[in-house]
N, C-alpha and C. Protein backbone atom coordinates (compact mmCIF):
# COMPACT_ATOMS: atom_id res chain seq x y z
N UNK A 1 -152.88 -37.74 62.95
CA UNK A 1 -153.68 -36.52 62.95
C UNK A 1 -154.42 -36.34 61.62
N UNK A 2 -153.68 -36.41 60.53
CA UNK A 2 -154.22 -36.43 58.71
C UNK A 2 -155.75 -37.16 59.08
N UNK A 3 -155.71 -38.53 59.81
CA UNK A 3 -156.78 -39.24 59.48
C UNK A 3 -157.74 -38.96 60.16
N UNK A 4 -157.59 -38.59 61.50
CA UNK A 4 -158.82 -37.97 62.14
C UNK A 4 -159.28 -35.98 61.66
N UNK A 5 -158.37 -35.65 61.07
CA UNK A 5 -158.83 -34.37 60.16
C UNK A 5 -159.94 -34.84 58.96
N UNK A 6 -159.63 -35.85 58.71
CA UNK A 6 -160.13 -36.59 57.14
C UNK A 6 -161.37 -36.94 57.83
N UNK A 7 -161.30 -37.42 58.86
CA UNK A 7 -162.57 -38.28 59.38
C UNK A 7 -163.33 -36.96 59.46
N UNK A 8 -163.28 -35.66 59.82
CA UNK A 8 -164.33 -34.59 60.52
C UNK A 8 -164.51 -34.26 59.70
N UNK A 9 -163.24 -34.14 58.39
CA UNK A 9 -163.94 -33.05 57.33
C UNK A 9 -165.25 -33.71 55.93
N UNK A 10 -165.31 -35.38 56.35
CA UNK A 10 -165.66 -36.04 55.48
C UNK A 10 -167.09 -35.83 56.53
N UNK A 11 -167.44 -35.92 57.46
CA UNK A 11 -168.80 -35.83 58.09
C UNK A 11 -169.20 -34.47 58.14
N UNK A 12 -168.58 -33.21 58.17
CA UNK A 12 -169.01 -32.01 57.84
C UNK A 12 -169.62 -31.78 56.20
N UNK A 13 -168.74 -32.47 55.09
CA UNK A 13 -169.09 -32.48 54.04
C UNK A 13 -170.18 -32.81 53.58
N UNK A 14 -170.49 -34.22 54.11
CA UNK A 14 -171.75 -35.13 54.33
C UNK A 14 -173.08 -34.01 54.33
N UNK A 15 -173.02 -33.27 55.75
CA UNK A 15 -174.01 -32.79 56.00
C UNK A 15 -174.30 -31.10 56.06
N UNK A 16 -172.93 -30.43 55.27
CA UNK A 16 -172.92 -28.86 54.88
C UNK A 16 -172.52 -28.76 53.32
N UNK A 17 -171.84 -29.46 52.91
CA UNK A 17 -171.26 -29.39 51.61
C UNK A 17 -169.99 -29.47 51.37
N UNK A 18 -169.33 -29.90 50.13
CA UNK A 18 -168.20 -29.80 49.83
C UNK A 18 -167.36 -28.26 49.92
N UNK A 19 -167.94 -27.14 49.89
CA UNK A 19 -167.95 -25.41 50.29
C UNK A 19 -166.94 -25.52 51.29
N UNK A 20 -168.08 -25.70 52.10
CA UNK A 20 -168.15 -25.17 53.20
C UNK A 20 -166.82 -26.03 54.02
N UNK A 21 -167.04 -27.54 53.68
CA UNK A 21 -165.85 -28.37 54.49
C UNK A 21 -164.46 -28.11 53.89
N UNK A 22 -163.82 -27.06 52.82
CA UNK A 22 -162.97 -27.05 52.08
C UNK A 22 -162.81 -25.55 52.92
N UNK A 23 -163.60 -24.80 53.00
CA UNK A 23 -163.36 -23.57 53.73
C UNK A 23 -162.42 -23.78 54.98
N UNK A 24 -163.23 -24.70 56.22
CA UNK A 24 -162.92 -25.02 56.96
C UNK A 24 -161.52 -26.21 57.55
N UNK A 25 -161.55 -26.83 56.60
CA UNK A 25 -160.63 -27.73 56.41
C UNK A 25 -159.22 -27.45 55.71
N UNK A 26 -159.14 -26.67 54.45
CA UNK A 26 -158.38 -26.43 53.70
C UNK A 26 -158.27 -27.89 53.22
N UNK A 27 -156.13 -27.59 52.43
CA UNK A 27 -156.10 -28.78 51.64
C UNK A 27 -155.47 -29.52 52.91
N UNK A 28 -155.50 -30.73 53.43
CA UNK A 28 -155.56 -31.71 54.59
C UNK A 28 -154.25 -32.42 53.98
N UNK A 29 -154.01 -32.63 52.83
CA UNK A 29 -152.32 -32.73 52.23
C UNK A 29 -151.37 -32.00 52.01
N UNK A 30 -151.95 -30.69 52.48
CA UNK A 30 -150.48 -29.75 52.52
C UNK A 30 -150.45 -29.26 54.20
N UNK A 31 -151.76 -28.38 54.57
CA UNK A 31 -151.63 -27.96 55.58
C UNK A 31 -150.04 -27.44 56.40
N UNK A 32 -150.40 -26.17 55.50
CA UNK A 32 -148.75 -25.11 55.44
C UNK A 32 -148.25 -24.65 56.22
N UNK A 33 -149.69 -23.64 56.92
CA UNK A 33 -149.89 -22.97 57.88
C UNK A 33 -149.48 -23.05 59.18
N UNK A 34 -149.14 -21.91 59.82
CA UNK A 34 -149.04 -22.70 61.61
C UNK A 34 -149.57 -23.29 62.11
N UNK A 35 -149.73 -23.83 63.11
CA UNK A 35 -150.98 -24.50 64.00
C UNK A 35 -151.91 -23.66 64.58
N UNK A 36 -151.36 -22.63 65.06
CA UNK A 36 -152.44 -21.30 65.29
C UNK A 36 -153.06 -21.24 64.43
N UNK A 37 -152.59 -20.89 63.40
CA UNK A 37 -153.48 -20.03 62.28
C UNK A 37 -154.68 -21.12 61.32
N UNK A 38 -154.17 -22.22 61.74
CA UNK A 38 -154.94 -23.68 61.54
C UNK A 38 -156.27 -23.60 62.32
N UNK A 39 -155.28 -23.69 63.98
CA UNK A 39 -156.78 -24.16 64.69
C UNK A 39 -157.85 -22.78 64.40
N UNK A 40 -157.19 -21.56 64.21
CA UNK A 40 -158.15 -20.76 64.33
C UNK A 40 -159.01 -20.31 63.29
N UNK A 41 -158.80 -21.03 61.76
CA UNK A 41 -159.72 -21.35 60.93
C UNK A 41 -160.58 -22.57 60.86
N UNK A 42 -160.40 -23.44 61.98
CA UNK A 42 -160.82 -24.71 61.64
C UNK A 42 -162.01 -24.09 63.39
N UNK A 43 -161.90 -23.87 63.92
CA UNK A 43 -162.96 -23.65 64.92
C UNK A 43 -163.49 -22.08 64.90
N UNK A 44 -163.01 -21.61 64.34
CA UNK A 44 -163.80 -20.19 63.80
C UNK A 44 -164.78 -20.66 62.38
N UNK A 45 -164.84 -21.35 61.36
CA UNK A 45 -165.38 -22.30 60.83
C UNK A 45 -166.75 -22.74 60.82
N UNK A 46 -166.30 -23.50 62.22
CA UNK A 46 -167.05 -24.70 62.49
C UNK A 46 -168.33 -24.40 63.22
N UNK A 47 -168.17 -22.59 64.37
CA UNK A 47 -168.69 -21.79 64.98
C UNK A 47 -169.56 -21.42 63.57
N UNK A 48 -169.28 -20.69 62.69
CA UNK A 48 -170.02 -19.92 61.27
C UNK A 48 -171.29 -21.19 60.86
N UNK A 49 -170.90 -22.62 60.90
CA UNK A 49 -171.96 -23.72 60.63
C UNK A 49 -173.15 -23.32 61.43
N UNK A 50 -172.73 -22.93 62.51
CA UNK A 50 -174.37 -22.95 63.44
C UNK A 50 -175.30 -23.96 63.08
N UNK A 51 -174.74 -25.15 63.98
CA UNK A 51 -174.80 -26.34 64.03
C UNK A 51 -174.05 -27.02 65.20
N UNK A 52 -174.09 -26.70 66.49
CA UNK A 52 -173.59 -26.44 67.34
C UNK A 52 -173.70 -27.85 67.88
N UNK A 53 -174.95 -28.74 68.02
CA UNK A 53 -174.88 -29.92 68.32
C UNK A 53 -174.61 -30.65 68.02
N UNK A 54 -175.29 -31.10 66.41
CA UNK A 54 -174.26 -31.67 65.79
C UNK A 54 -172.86 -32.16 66.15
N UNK A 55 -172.13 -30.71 65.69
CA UNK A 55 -170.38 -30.31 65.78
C UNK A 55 -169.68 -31.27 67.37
N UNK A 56 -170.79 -30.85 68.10
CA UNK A 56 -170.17 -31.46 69.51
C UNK A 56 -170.44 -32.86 69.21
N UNK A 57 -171.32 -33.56 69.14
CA UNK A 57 -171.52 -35.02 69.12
C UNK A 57 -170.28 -35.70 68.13
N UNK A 58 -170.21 -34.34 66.92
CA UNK A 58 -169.15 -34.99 66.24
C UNK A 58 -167.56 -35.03 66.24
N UNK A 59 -167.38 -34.05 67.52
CA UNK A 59 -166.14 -34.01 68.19
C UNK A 59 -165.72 -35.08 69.27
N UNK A 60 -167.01 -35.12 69.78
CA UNK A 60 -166.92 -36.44 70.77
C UNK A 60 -167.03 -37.51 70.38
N UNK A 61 -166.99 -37.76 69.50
CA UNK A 61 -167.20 -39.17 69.04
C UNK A 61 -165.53 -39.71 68.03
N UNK A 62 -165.76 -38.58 67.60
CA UNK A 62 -164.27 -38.58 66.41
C UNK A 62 -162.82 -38.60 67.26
N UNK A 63 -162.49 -38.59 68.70
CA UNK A 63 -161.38 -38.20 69.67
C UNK A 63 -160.37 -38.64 69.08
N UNK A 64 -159.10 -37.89 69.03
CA UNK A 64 -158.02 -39.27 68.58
C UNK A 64 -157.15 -39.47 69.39
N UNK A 65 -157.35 -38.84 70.91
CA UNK A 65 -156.12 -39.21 71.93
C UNK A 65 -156.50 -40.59 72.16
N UNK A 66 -154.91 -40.80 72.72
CA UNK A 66 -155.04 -42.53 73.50
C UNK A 66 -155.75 -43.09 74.72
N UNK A 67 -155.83 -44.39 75.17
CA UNK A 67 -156.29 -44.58 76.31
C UNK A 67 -157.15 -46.08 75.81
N UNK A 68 -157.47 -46.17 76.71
CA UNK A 68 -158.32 -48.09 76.42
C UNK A 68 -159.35 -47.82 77.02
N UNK A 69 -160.73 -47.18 76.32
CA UNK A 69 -161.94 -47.29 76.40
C UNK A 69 -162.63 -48.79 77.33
N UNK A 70 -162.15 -49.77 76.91
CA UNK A 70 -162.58 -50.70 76.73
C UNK A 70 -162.25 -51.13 78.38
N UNK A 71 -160.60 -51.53 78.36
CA UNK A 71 -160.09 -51.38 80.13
C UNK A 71 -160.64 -50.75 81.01
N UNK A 72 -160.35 -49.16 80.80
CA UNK A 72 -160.44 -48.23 81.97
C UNK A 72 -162.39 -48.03 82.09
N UNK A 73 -163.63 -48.64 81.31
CA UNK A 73 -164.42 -48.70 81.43
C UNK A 73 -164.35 -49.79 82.06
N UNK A 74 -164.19 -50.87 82.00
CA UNK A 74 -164.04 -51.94 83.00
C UNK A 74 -163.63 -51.63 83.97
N UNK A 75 -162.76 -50.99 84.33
CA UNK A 75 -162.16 -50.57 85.80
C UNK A 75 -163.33 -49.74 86.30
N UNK A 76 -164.06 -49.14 86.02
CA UNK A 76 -165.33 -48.11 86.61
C UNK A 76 -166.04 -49.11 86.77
N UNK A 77 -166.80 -49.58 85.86
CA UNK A 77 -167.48 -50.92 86.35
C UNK A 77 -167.47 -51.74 87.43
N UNK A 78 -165.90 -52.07 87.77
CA UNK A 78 -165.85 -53.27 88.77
C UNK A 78 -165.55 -52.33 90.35
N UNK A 79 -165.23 -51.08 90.21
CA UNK A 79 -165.53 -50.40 91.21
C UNK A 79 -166.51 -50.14 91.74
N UNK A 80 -167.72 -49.53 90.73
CA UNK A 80 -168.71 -49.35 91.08
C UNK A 80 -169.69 -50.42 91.43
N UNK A 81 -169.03 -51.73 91.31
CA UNK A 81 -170.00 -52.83 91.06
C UNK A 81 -169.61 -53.20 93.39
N UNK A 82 -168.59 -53.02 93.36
CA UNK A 82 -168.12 -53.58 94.52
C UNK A 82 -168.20 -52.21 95.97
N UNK A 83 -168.77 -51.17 95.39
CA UNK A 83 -168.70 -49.75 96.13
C UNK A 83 -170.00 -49.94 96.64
N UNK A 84 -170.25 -50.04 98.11
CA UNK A 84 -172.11 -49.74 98.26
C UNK A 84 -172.44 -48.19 98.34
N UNK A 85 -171.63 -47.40 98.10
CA UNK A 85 -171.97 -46.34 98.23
C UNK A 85 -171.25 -45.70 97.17
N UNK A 86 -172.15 -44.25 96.56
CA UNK A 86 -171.31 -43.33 95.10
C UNK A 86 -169.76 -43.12 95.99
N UNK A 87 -170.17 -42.46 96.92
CA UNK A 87 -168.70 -41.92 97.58
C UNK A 87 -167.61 -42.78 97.64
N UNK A 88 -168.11 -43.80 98.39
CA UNK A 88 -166.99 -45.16 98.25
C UNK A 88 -166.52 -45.88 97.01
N UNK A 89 -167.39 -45.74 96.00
CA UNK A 89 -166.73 -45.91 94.94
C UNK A 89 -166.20 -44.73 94.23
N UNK A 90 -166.01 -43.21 94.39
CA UNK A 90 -165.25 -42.46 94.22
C UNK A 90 -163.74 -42.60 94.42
N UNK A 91 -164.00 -42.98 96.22
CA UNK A 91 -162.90 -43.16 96.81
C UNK A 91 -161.73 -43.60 96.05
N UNK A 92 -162.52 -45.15 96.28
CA UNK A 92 -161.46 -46.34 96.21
C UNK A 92 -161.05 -46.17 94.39
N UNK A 93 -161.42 -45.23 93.49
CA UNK A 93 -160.99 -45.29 92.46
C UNK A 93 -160.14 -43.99 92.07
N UNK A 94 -160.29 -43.01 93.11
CA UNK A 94 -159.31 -42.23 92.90
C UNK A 94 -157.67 -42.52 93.75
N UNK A 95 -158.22 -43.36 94.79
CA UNK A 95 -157.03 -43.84 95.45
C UNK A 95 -156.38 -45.17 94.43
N UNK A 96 -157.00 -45.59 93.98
CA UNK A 96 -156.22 -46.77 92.84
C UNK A 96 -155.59 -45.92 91.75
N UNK A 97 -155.94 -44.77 91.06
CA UNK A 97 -155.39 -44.05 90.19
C UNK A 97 -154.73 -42.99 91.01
N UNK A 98 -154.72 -42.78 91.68
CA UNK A 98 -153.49 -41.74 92.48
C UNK A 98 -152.23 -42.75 92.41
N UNK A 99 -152.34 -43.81 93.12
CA UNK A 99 -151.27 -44.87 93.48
C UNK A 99 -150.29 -45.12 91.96
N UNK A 100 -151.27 -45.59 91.09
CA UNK A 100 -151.15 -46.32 89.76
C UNK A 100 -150.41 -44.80 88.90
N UNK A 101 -150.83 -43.87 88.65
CA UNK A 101 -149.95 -42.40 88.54
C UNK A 101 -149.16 -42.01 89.38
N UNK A 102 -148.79 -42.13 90.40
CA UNK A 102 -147.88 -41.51 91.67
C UNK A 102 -147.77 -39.92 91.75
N UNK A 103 -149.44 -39.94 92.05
CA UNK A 103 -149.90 -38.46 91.90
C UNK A 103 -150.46 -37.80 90.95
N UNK A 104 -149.96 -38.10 89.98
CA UNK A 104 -150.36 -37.18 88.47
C UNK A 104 -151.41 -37.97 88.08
N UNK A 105 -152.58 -36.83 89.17
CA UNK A 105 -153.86 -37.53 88.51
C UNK A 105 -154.88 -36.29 88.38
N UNK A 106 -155.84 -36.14 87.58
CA UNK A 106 -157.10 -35.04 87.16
C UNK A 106 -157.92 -35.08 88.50
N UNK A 107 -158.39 -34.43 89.04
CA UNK A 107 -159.28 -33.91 90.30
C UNK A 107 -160.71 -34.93 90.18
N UNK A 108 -161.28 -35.02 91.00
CA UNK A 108 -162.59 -35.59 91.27
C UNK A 108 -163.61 -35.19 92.05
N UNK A 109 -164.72 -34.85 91.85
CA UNK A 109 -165.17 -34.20 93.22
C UNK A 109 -167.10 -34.57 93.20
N UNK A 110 -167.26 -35.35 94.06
CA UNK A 110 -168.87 -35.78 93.81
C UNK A 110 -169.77 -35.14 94.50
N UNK A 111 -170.70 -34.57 93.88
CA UNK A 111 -171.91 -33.72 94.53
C UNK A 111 -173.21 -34.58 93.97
N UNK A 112 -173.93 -35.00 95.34
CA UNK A 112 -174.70 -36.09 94.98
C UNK A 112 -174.49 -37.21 94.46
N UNK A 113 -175.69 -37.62 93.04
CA UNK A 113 -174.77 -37.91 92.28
C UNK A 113 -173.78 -37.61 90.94
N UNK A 114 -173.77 -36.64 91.03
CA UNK A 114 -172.85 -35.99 89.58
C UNK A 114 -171.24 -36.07 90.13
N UNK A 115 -170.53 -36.74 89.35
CA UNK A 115 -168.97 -36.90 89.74
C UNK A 115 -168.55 -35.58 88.33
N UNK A 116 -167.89 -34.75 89.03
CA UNK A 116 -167.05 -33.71 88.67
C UNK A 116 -165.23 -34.40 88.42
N UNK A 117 -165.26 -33.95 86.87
CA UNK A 117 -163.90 -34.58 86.60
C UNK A 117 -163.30 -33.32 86.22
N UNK A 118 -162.39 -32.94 87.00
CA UNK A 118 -161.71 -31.59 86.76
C UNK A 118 -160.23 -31.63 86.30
N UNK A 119 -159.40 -31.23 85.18
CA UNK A 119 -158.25 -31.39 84.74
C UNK A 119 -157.85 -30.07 84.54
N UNK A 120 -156.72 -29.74 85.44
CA UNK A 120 -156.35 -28.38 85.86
C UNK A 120 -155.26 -28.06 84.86
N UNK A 121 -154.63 -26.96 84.76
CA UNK A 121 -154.26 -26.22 83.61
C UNK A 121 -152.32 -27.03 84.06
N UNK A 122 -152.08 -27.29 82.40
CA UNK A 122 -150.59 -27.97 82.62
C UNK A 122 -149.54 -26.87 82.35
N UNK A 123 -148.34 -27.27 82.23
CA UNK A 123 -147.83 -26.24 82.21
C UNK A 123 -146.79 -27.05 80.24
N UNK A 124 -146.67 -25.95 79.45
CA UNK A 124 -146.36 -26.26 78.40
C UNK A 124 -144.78 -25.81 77.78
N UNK A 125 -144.14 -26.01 77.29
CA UNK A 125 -143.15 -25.21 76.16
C UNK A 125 -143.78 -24.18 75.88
N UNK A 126 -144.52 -24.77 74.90
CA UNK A 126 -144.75 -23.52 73.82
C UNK A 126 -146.68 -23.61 73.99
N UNK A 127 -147.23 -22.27 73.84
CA UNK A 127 -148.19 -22.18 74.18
C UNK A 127 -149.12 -20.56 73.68
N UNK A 128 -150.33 -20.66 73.36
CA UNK A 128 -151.05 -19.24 72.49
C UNK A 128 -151.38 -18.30 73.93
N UNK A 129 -151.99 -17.35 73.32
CA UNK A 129 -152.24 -16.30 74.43
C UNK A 129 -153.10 -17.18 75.49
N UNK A 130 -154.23 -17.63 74.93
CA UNK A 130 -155.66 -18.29 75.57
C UNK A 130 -155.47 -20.02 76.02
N UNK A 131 -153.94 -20.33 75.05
CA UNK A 131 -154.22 -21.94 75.14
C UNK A 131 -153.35 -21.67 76.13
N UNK A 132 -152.68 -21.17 77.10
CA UNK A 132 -151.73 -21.35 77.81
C UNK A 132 -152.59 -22.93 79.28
N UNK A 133 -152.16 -23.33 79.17
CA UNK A 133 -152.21 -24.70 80.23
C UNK A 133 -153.31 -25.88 79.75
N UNK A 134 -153.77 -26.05 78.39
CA UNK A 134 -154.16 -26.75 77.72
C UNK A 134 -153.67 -27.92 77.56
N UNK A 135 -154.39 -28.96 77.82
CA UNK A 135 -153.17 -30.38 77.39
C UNK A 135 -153.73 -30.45 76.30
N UNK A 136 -154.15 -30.24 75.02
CA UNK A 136 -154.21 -30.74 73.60
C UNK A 136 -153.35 -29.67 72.91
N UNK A 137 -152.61 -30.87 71.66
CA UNK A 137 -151.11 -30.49 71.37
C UNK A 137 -152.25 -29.50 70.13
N UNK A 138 -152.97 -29.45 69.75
CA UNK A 138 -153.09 -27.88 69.01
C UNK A 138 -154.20 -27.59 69.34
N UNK A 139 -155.13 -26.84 70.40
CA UNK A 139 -155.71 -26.00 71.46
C UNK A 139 -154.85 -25.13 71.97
N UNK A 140 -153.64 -26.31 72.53
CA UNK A 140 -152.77 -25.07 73.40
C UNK A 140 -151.72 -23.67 72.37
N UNK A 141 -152.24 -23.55 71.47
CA UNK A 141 -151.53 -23.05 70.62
C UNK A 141 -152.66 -21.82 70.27
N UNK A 142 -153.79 -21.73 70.60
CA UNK A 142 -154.33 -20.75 70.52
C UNK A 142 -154.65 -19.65 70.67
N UNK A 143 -154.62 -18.64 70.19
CA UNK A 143 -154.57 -17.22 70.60
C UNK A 143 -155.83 -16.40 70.86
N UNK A 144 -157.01 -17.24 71.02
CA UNK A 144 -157.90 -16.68 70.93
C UNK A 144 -159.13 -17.50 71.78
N UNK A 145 -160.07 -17.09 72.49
CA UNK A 145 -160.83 -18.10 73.29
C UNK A 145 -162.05 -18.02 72.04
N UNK A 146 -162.47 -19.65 72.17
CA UNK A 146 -163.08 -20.07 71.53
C UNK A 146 -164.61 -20.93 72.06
N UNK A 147 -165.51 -21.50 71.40
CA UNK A 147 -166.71 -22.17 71.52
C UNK A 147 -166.37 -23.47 72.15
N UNK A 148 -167.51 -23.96 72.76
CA UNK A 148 -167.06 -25.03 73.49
C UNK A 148 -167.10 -25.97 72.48
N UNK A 149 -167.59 -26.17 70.97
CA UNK A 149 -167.48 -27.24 70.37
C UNK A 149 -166.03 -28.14 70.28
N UNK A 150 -165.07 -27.65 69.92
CA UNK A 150 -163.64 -28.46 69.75
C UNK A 150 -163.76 -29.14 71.59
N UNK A 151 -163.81 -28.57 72.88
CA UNK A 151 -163.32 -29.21 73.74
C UNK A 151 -164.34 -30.31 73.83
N UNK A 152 -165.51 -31.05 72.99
CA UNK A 152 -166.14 -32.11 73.35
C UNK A 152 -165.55 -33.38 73.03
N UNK A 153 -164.16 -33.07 72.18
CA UNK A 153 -163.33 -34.36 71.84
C UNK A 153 -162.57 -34.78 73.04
N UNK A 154 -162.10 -33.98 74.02
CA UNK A 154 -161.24 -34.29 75.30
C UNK A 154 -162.14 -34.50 76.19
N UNK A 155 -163.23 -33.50 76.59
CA UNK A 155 -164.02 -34.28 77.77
C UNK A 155 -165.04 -35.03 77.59
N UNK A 156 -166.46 -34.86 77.03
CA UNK A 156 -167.09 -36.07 76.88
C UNK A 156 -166.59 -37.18 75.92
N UNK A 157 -165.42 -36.98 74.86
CA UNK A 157 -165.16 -38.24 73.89
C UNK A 157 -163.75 -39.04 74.58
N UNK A 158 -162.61 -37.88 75.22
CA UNK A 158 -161.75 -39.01 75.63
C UNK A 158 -161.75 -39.25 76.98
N UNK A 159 -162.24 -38.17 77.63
CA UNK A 159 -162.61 -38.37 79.25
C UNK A 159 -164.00 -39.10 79.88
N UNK A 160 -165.02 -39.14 78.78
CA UNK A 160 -166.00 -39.56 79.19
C UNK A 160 -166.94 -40.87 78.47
N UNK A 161 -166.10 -41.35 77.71
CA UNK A 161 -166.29 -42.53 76.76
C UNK A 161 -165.59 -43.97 77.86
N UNK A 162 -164.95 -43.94 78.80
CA UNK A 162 -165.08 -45.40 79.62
C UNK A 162 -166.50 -45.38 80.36
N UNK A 163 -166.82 -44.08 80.67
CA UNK A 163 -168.36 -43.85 81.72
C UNK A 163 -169.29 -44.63 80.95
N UNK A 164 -168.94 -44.21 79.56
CA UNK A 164 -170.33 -44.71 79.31
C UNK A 164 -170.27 -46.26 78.13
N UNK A 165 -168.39 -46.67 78.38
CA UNK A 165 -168.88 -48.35 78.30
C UNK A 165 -169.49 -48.86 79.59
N UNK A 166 -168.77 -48.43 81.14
CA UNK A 166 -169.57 -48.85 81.95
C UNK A 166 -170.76 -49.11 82.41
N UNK A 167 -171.63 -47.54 81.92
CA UNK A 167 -172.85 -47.26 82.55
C UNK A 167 -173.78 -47.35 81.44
N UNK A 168 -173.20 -47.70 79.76
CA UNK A 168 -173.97 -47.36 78.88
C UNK A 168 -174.42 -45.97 78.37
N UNK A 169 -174.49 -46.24 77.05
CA UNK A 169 -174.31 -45.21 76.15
C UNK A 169 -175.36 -43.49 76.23
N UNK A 170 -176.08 -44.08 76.98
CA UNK A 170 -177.34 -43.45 77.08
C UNK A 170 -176.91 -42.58 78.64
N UNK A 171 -175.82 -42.55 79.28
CA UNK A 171 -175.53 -41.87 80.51
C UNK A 171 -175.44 -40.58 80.03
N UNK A 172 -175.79 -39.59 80.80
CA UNK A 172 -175.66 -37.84 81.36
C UNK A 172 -174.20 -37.72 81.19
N UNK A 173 -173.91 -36.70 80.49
CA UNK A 173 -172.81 -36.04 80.62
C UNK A 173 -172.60 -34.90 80.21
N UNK A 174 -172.11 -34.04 80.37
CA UNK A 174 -172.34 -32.58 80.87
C UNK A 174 -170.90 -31.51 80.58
N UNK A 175 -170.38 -30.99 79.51
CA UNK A 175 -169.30 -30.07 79.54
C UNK A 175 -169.38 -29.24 80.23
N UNK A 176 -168.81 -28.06 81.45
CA UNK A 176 -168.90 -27.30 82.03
C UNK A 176 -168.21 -26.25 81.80
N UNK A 177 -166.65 -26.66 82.02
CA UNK A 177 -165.71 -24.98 81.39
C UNK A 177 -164.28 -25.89 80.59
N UNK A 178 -163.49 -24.92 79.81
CA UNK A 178 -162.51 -25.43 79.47
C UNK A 178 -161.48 -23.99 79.53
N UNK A 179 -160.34 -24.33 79.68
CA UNK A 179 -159.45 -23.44 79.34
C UNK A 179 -159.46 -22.53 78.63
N UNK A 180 -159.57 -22.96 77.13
CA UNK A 180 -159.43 -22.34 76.02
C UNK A 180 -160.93 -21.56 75.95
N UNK A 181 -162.11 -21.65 76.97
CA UNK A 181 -162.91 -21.17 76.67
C UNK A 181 -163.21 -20.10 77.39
N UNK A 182 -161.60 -20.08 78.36
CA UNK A 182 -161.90 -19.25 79.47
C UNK A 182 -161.88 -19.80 80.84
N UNK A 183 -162.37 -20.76 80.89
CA UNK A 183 -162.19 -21.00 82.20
C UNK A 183 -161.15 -21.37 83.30
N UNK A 184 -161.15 -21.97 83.88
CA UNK A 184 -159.87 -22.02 85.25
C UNK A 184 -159.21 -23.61 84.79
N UNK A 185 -160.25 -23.79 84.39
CA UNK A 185 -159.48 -25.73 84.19
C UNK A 185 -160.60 -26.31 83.22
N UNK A 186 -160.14 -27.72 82.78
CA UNK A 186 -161.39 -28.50 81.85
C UNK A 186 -162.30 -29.42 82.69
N UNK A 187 -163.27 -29.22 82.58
CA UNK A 187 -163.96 -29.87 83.64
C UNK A 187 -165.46 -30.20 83.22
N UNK A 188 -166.03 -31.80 83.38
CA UNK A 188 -166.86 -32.24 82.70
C UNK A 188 -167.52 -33.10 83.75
N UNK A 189 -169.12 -33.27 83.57
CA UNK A 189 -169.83 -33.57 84.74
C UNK A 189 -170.12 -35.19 84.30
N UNK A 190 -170.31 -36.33 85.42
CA UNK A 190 -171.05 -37.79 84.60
C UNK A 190 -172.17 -37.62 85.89
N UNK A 191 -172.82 -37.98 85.36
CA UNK A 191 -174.38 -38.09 86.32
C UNK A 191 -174.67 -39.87 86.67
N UNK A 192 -174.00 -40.34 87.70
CA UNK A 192 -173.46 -41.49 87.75
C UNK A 192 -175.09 -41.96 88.01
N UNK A 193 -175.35 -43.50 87.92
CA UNK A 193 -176.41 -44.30 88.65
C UNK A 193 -175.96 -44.40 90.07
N UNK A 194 -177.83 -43.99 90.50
CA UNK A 194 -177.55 -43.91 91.69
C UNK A 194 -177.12 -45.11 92.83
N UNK A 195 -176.68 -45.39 94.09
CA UNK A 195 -177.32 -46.02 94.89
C UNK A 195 -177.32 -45.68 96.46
N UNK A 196 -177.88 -47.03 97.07
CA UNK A 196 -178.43 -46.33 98.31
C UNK A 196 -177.48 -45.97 99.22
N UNK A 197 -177.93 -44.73 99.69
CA UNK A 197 -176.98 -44.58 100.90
C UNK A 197 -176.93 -45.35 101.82
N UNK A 198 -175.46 -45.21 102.50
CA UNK A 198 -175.38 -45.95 103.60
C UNK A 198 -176.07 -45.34 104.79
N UNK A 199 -176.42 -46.32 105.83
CA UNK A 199 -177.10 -46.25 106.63
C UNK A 199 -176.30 -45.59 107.97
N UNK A 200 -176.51 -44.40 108.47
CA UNK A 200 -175.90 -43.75 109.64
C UNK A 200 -176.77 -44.17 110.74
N UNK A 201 -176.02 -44.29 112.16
CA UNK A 201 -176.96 -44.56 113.19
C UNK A 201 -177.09 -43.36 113.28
């Protein structure tokens, strides 16, 4: 965690000042405080930059949860490569990850072509007024609903970074709602390449 704190507060610095990233950051070698009282200077903060795009590109990019970019973009790939249709390759890849989880899997839902990746609220130990069903271990600790900048590290950087080894870097992707921001669940749009429909008699 130290190093991906180090990593955001060294690219905020870069491009607001040493101030401003010390405000926001504090000291990153002691960090005393609760985790509440953390996250809610570090994204109350980051909101005051008004620099909103930025902040997101640099949340999504900086992610530090796990997972194999590299694999599970290959696995979209060779689905979509073998699917003649968006739907059919929906299918057959939520039924390979249903199987491969034995259930415990995030929602899917395709309109057109935009695939809807929906990750519904978990249930926690310990948890803030607002973070209650959050899966990030300090979000869910929040007491307060917040800007959509912090949730661009979970959905477009760790949920939506195989899409776009598959489809390339340059793919649509779309935050919609998050928990902590209020909403019902986290849920993030990919605007897949199209292809042709199948043919109905």
């Amino acid at each position: 965690m130290k190093n991906w704190i180090t990593t955001l507060a060294y690219e905020v610095e870069v491009r607001h000042g040493k101030e401003k990233r010390d405000r926001i950051f504090g000291d990153i070698d002691r960090m005393d405080e609760s985790v509440s009282a953390w996250f809610d200077r570090f994204t109350t903060g980051m909101d005051e930059l008004n620099d909103k795009e930025f902040l997101q590109q640099m949340m999504a990019k900086h992610c530090p949860c796990g997972g194999n970019i590299v694999e599970d973009g290959e696995l979209i790939k060779d689905f979509y490569n073998k699917s003649k249709t968006l739907e059919e390759f929906v299918s057959s890849m939520y039924s390979y990850l249903y199987e491969k989880t034995n259930g415990e899997l995030d929602f899917m839902e395709l309109k057109g072509n935009i695939l809807y990746l929906i990750k519904p609220a978990g249930e926690h130990e310990t948890y803030g007024r607002c973070g209650k069903g959050c899966h990030c271990f300090l979000a869910k600790e929040t007491e307060k609903y917040i800007s959509d900048i912090f949730c661009y590290c979970c959905t477009i950087g760790h949920t939506g970074r195989p899409y776009q080894y598959a489809f390339g870097e340059d793919i649509k992707m779309e935050f919609i709602e998050s928990i902590i921001c209020g909403g019902k669940s986290c849920t993030m749009a990919v605007y897949l390449p199209e292809k042709e429909k199948e043919y109905v008699k």
